[in-house]
Protein backbone atom coordinates (compact mmCIF):
# COMPACT_ATOMS: atom_id res chain seq x y z
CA UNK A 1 72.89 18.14 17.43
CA UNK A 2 70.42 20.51 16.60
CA UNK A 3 71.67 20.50 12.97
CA UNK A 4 70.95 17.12 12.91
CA UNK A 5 67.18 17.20 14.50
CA UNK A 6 66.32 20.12 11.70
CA UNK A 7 67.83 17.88 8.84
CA UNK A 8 65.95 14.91 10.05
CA UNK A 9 62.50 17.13 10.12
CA UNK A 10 62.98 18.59 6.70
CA UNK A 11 63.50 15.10 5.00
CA UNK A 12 60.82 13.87 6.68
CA UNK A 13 58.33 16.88 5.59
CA UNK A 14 59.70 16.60 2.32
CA UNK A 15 57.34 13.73 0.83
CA UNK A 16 54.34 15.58 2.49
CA UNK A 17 55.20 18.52 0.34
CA UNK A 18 55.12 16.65 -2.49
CA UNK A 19 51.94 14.60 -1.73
CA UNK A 20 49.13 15.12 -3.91
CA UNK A 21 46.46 13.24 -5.45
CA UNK A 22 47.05 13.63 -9.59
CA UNK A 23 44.33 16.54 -10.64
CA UNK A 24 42.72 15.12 -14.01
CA UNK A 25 40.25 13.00 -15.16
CA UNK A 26 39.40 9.16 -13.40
CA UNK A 27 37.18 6.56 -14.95
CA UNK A 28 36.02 3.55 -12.61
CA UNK A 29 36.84 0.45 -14.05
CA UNK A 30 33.65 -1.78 -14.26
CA UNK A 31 32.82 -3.90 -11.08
CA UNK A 32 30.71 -6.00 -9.54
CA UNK A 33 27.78 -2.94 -8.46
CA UNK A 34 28.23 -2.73 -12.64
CA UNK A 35 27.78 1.67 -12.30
CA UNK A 36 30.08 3.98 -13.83
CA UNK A 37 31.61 6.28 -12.17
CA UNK A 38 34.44 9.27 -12.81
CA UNK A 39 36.26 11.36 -10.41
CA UNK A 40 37.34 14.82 -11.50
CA UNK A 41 40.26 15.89 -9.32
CA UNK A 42 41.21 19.72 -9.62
CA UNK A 43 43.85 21.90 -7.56
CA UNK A 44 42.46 23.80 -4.48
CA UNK A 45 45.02 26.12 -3.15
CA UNK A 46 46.92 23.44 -1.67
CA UNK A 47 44.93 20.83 -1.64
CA UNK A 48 42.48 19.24 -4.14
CA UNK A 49 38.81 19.06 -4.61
CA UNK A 50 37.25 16.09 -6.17
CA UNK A 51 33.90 15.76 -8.15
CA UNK A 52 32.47 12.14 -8.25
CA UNK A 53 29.94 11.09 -11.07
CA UNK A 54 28.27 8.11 -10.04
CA UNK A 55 25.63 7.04 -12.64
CA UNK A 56 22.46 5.90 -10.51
CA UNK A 57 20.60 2.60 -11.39
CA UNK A 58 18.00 3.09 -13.68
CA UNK A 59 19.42 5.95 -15.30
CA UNK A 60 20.77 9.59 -14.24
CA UNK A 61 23.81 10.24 -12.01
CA UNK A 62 24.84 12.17 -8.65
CA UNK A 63 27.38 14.36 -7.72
CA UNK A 64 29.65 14.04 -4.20
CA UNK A 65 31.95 17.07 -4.12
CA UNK A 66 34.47 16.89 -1.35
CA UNK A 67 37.59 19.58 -1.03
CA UNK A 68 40.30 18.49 1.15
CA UNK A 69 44.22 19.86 2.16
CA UNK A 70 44.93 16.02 2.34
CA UNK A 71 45.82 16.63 6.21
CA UNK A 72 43.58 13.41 7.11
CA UNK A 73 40.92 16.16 8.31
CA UNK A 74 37.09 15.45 8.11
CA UNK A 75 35.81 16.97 5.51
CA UNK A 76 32.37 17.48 4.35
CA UNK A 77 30.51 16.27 1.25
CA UNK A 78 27.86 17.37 -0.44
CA UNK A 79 25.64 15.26 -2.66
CA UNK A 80 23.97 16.55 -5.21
CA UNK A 81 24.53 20.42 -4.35
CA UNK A 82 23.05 19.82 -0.52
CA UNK A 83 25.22 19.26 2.45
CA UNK A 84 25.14 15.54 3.46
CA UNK A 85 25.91 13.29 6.87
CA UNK A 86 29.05 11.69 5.05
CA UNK A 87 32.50 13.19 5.74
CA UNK A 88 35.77 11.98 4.64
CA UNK A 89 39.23 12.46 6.07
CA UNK A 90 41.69 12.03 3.54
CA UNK A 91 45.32 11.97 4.03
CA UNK A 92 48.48 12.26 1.70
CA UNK A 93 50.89 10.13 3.16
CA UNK A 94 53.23 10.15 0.08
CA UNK A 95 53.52 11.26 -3.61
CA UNK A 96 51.15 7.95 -4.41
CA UNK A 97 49.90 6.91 -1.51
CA UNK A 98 46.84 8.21 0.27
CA UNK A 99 44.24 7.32 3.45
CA UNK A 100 40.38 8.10 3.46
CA UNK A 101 38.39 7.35 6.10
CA UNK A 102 34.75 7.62 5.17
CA UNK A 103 32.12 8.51 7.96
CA UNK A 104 28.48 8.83 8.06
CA UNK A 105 27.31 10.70 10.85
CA UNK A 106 30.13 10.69 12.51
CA UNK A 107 30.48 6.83 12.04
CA UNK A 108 33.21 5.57 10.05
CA UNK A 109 31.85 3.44 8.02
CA UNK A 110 35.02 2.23 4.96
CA UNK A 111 39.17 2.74 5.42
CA UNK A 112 40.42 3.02 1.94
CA UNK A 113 44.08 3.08 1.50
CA UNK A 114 44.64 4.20 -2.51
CA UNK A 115 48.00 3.98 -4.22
CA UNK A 116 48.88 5.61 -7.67
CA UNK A 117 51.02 3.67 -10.28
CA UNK A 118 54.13 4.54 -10.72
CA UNK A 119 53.30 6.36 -14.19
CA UNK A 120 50.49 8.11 -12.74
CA UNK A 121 48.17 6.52 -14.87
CA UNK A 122 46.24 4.43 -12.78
CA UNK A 123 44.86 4.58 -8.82
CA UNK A 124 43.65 0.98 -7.07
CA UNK A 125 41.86 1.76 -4.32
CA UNK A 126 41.49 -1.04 -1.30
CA UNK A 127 38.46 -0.45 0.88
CA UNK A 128 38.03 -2.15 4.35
CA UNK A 129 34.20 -2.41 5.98
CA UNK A 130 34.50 -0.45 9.17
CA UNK A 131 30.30 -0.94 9.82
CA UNK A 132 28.24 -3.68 9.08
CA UNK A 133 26.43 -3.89 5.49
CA UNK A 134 29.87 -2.21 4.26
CA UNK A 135 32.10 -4.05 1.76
CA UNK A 136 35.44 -4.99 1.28
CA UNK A 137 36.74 -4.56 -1.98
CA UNK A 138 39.41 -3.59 -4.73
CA UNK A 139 38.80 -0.93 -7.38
CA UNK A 140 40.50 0.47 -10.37
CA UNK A 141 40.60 4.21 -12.11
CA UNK A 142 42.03 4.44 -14.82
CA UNK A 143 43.61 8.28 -16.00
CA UNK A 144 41.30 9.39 -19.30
């Protein structure tokens, strides 16, 4: 029996071994708010840290830098090189298939459930308001 138990906890750890968000390159496909956007997504010991480019309207762009183990921990962000009130928790839950729950102040604020194509080329992101003036929404990056 106890065979059993330890081969039914290593198969299920085995697809949170494996989980990982791609590292690489990410380019926002065009939406409605019409501002680019890439994600840079680099290895960080076992977990990943990613750099977001957001161009700002009327020219320039800002940097959110968050490093996380994918354990569905909050995490902090920093915008711009200065600590900032938004956290995000974001959690592997397969080999394409992650959770991030994005706070501000301790307030969640979007649930955004991301899955990554099958040829590891593209992420769609769904996001789900959690706090008024938030948005639902569908969003596309595309590997570069």
């Amino acid at each position: 029996m106890r065979r059993f138990a330890s081969a039914v906890c290593v198969a299920a750890l085995i697809p949170l071994l494996r989980a990982e968000l791609p590292t690489g390159t990410w380019v926002r496909r065009p939406n409605k708010d019409d501002l680019g956007a890439t994600m840079i997504v680099e290895a960080a010991g076992r977990g990943r840290k990613l750099t977001f480019k957001v161009a700002l309207p009327g020219g320039g762009t800002s940097t959110m830098i968050v490093t996380t183990q994918g354990d569905g921990k909050d995490e902090p962000v920093s915008i711009d090189g200065k600590p900032s009130p938004e956290t995000m928790a974001i959690r592997f839950v397969d080999d394409r298939h992650m959770i991030n729950i994005i706070k501000l102040s301790g307030t969640t604020m979007v649930t955004q459930k991301s899955e990554v194509s099958a040829d590891g080329r593209l992420i769609k992101v769904v996001s789900s308001a959690d706090a008024p003036g938030q948005q639902n929404g569908v969003e596309y990056w595309d590997k570069k």
